[in-house]
PDB file of N, CA and C in Angstrom:
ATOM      1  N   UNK A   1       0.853  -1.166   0.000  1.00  0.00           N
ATOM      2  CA  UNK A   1       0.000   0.000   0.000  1.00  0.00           C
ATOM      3  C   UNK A   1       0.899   1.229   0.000  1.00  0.00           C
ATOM      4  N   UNK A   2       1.024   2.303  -0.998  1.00  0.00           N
ATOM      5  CA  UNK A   2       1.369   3.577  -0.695  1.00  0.00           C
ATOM      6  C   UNK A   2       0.570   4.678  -0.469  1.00  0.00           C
ATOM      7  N   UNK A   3       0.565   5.443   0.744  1.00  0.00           N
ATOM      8  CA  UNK A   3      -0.137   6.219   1.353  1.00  0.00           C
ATOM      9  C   UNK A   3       0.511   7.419   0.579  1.00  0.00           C
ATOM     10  N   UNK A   4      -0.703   8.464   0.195  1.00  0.00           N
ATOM     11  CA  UNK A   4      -0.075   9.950  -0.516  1.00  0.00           C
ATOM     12  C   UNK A   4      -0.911  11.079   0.260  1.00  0.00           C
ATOM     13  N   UNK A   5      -0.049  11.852   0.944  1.00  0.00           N
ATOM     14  CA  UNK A   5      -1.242  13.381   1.289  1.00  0.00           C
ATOM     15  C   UNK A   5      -0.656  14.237   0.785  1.00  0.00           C
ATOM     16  N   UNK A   6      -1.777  15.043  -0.295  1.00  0.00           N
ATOM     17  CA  UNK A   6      -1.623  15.953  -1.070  1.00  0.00           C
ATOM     18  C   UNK A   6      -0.494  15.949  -2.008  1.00  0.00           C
ATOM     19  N   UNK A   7      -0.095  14.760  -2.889  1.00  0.00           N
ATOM     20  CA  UNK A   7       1.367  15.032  -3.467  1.00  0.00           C
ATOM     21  C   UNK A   7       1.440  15.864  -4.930  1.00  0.00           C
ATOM     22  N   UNK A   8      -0.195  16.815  -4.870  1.00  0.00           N
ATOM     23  CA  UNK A   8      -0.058  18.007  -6.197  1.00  0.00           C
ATOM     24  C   UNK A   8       0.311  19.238  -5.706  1.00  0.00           C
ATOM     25  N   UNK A   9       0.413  19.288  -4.295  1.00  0.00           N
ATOM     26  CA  UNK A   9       0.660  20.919  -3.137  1.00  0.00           C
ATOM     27  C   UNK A   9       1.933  21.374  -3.690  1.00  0.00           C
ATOM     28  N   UNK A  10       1.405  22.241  -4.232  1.00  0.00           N
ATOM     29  CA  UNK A  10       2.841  22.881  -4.997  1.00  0.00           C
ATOM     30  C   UNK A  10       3.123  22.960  -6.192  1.00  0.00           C
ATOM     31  N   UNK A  11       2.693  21.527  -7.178  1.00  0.00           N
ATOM     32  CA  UNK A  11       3.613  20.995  -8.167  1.00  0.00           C
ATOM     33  C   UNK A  11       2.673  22.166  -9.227  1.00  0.00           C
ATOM     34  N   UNK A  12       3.669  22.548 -10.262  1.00  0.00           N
ATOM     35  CA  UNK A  12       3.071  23.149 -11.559  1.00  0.00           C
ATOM     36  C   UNK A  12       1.869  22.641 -12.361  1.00  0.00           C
ATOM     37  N   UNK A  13       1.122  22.655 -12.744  1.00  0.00           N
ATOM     38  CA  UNK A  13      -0.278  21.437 -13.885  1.00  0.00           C
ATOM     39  C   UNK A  13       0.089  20.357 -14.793  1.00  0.00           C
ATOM     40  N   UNK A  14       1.539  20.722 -15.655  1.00  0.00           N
ATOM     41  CA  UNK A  14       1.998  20.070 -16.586  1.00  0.00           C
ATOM     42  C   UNK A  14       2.828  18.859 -15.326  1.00  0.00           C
ATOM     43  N   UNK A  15       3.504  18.803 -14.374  1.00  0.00           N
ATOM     44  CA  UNK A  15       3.681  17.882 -13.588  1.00  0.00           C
ATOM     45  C   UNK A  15       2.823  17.098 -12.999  1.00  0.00           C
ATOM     46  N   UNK A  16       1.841  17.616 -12.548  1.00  0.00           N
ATOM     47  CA  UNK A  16       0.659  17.064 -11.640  1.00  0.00           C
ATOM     48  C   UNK A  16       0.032  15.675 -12.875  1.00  0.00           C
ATOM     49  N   UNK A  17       0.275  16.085 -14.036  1.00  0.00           N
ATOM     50  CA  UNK A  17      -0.121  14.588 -15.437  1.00  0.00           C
ATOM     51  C   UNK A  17       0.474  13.964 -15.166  1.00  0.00           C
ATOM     52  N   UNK A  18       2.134  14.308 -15.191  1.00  0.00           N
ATOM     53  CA  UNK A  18       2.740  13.240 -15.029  1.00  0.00           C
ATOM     54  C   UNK A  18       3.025  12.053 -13.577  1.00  0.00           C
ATOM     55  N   UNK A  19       2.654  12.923 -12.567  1.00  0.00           N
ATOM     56  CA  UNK A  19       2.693  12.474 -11.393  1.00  0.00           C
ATOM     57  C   UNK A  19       1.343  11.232 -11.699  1.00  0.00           C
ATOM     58  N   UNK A  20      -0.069  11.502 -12.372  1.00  0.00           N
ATOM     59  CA  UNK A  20      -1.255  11.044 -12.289  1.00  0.00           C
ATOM     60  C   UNK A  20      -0.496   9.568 -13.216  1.00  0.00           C
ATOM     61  N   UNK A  21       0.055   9.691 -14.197  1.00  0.00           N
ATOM     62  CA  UNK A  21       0.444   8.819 -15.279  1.00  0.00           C
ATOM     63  C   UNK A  21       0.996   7.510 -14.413  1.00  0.00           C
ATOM     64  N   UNK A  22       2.378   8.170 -14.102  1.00  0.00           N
ATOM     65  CA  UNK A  22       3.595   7.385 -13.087  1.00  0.00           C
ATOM     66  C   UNK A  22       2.453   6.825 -11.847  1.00  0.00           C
ATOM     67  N   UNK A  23       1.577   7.714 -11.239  1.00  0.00           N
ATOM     68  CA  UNK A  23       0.698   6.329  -9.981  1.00  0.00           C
ATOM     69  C   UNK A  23       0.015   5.394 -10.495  1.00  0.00           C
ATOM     70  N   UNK A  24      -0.580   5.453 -11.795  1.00  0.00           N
ATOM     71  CA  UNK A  24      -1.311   4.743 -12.692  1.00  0.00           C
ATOM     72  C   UNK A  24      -0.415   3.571 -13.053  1.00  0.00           C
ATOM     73  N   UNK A  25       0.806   3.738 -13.419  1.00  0.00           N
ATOM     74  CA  UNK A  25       1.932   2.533 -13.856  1.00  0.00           C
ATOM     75  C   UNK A  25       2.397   2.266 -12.668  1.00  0.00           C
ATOM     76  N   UNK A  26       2.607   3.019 -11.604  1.00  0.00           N
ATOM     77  CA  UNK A  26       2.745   1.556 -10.420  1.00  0.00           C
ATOM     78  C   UNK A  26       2.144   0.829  -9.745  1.00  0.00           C
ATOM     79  N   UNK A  27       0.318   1.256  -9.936  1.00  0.00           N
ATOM     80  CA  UNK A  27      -0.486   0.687  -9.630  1.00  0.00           C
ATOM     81  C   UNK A  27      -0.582  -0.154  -9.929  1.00  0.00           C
ATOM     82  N   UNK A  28      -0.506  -0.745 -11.801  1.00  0.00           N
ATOM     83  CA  UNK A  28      -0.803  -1.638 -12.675  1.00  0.00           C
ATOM     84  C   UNK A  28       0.405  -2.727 -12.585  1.00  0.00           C
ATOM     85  N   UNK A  29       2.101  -2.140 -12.271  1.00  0.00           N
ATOM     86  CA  UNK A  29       3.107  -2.936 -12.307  1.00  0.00           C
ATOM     87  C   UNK A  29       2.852  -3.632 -11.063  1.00  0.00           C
ATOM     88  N   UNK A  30       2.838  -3.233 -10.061  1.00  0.00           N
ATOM     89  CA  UNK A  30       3.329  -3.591  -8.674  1.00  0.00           C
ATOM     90  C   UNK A  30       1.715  -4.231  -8.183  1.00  0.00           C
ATOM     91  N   UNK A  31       0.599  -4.184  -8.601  1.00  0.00           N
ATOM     92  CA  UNK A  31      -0.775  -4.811  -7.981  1.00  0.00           C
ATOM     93  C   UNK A  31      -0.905  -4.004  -6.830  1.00  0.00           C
ATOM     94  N   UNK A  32      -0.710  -2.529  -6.232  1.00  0.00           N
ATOM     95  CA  UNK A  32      -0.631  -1.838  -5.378  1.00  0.00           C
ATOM     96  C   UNK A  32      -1.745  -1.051  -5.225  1.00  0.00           C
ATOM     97  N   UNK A  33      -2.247  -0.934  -4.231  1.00  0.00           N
ATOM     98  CA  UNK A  33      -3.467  -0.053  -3.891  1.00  0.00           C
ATOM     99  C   UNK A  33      -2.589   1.640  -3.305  1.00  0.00           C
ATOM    100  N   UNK A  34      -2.948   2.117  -3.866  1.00  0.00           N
ATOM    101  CA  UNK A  34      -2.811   3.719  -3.444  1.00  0.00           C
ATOM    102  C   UNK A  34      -3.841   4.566  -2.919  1.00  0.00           C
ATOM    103  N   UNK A  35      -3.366   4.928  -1.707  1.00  0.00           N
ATOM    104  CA  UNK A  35      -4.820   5.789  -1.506  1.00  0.00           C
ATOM    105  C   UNK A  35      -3.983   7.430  -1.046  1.00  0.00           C
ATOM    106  N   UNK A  36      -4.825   8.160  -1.751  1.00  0.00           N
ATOM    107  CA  UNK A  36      -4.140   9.876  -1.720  1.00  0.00           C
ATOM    108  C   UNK A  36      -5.275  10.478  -1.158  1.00  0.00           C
ATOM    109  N   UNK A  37      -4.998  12.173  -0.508  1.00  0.00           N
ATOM    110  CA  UNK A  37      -6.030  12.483   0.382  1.00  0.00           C
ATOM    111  C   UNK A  37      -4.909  13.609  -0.602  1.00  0.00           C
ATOM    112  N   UNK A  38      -5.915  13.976  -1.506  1.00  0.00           N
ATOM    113  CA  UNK A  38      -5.898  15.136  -2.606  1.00  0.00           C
ATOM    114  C   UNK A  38      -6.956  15.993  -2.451  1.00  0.00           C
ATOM    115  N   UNK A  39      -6.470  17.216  -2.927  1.00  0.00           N
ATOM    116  CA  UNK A  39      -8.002  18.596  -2.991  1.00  0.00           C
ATOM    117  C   UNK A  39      -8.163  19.098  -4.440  1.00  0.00           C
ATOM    118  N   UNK A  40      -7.115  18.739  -5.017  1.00  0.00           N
ATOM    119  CA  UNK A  40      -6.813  19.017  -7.014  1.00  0.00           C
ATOM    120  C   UNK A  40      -7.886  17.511  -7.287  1.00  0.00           C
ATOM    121  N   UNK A  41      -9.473  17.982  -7.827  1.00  0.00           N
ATOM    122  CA  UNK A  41     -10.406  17.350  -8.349  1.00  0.00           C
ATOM    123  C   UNK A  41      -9.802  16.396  -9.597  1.00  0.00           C
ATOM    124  N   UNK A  42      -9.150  17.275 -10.125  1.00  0.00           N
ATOM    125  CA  UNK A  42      -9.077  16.460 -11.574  1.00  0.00           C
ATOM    126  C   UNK A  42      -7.541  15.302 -11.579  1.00  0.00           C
ATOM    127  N   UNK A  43      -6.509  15.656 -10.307  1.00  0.00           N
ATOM    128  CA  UNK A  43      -5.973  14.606 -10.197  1.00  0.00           C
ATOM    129  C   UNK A  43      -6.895  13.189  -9.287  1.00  0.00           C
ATOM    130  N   UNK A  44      -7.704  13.888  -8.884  1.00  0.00           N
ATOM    131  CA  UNK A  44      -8.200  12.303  -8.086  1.00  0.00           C
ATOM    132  C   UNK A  44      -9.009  11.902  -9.111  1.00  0.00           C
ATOM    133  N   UNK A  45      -9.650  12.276  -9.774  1.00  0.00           N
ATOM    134  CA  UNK A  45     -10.493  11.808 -10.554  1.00  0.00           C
ATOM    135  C   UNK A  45      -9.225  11.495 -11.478  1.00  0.00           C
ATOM    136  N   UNK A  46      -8.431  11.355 -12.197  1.00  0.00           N
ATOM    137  CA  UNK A  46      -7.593  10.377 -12.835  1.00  0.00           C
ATOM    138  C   UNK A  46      -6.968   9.690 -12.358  1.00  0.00           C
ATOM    139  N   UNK A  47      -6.500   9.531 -11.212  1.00  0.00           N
ATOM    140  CA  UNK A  47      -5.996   8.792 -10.238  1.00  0.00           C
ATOM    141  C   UNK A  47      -6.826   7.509  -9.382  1.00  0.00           C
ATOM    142  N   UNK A  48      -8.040   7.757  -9.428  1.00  0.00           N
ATOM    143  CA  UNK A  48      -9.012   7.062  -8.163  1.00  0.00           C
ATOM    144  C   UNK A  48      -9.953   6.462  -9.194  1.00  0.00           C
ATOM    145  N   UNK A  49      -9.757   4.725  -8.445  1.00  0.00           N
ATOM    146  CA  UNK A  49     -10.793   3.930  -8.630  1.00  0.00           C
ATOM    147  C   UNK A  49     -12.456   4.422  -8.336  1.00  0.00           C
ATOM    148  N   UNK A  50     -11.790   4.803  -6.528  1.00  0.00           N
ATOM    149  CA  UNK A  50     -13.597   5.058  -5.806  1.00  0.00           C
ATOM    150  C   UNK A  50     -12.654   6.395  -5.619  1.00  0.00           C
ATOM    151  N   UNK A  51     -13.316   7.548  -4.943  1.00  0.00           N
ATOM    152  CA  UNK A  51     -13.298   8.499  -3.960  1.00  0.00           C
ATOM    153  C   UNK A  51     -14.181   8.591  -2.985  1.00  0.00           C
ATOM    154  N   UNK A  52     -13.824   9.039  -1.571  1.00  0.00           N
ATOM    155  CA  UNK A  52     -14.605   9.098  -0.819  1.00  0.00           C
ATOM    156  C   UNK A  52     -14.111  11.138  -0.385  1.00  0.00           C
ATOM    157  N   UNK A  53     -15.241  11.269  -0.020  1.00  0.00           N
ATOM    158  CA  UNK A  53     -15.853  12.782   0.612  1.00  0.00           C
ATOM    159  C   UNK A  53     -15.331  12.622   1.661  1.00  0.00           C
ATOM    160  N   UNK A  54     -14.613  13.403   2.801  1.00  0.00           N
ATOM    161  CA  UNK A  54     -14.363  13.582   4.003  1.00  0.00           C
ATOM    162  C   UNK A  54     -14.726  15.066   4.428  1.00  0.00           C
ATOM    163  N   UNK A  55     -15.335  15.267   5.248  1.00  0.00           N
ATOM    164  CA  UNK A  55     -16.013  16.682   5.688  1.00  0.00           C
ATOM    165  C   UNK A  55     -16.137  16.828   7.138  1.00  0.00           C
ATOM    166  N   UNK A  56     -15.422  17.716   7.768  1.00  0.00           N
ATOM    167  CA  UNK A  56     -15.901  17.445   9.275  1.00  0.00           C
ATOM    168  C   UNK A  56     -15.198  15.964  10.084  1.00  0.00           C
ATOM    169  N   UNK A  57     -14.260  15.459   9.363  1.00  0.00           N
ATOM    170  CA  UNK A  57     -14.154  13.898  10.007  1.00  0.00           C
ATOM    171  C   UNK A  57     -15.056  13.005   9.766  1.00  0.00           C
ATOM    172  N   UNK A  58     -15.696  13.152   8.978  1.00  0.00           N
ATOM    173  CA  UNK A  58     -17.153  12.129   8.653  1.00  0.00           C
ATOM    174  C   UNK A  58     -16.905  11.852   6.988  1.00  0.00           C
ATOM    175  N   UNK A  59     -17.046  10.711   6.406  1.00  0.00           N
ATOM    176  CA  UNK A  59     -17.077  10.579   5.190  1.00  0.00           C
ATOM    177  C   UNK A  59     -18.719  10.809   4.709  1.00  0.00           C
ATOM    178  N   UNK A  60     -18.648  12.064   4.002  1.00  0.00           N
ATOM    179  CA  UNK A  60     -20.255  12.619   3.896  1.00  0.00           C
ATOM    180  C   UNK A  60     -20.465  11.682   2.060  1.00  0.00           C
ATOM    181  N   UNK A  61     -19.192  11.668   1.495  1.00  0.00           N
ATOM    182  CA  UNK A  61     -19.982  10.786   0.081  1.00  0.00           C
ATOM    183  C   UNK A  61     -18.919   9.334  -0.378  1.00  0.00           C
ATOM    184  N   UNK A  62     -19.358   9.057  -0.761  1.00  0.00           N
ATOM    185  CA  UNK A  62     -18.655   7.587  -1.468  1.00  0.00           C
ATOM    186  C   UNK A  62     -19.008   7.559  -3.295  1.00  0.00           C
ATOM    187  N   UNK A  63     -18.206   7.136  -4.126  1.00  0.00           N
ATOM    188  CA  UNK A  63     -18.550   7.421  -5.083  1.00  0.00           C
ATOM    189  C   UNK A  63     -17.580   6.540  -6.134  1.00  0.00           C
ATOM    190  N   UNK A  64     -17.693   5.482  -7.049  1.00  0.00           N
ATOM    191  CA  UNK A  64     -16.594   5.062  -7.919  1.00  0.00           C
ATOM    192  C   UNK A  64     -16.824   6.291  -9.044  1.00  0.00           C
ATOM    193  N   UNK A  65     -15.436   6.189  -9.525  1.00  0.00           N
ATOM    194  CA  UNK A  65     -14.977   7.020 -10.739  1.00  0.00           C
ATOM    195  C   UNK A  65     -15.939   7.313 -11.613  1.00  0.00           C
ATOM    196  N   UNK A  66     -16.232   6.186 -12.188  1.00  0.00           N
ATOM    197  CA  UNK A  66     -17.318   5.968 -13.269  1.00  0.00           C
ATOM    198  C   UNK A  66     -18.526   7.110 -12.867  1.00  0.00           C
ATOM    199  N   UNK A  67     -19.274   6.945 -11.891  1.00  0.00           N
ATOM    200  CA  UNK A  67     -19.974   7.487 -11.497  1.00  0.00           C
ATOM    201  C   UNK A  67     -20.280   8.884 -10.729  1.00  0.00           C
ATOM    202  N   UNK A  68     -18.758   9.249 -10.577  1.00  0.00           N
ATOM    203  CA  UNK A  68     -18.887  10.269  -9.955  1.00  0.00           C
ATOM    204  C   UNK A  68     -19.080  11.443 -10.647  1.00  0.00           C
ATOM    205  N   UNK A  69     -19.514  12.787 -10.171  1.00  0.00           N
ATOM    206  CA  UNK A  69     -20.241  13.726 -10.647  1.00  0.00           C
ATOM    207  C   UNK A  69     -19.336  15.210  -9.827  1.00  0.00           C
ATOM    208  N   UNK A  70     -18.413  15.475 -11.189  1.00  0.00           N
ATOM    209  CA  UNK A  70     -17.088  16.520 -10.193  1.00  0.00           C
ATOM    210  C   UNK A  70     -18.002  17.355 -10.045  1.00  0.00           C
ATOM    211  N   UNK A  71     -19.176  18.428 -10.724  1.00  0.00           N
ATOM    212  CA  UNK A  71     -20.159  19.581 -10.008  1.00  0.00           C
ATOM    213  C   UNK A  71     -19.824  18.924  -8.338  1.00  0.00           C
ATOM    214  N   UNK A  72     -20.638  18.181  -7.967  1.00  0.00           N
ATOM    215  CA  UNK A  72     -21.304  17.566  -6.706  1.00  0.00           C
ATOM    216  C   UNK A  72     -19.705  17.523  -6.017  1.00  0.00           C
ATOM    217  N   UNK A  73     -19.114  16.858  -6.127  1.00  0.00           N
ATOM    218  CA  UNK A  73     -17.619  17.058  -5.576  1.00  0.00           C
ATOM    219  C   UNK A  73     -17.105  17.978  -5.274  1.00  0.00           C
ATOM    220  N   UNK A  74     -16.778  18.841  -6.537  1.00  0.00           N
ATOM    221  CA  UNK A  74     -16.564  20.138  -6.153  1.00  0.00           C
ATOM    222  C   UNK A  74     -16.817  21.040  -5.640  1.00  0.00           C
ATOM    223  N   UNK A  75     -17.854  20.766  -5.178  1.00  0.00           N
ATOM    224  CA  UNK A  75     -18.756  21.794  -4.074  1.00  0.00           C
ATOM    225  C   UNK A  75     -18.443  21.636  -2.477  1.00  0.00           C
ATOM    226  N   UNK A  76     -17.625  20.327  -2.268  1.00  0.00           N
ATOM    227  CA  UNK A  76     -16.791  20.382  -1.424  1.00  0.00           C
ATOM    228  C   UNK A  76     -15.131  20.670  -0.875  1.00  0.00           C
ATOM    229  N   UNK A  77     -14.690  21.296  -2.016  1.00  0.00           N
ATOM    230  CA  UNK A  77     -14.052  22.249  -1.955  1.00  0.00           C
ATOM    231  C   UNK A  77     -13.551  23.384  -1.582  1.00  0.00           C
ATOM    232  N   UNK A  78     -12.431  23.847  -1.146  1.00  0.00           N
ATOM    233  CA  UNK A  78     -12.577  25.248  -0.699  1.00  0.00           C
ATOM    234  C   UNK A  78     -11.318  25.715  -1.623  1.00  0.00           C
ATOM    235  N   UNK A  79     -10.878  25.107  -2.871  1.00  0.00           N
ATOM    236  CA  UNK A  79      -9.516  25.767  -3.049  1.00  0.00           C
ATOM    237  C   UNK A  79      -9.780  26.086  -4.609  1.00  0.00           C
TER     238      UNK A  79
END
């Protein structure tokens, strides 16, 4: 398992792809579950199987990729 918090804090946009690319190929090489606690929408959403909502310490949504709906996401946002 590799644990990630926030590893787009900082990085330029044109990096933040490649960072999304490279977790994607060690996911697939290594059979590794990754879980990141990201606030950049559009890296978790290329990055993430499921996402889950955390608000308050409470997971307020659950959601696989496929299905998820960034409006509704993004509204939990503050950045």
């Amino acid at each position: 398992m590799l644990l990630l918090d926030e590893p787009t804090e900082g990085i330029q946009p044109s990096i933040i792809k490649d960072l999304a690319r490279v977790l994607k190929e060690i996911r697939t090489l290594r059979n590794l579950t990754i879980v990141v606690s990201e606030q950049v929408l559009s890296f978790a959403l290329d990055v993430a199987d499921r996402l889950l909502v955390v608000e308050g310490g409470s997971i307020v949504d659950e959601v696989s990729r496929a299905a998820a709906d960034p409006a509704k996401l993004g509204a939990y946002l503050s950045v």
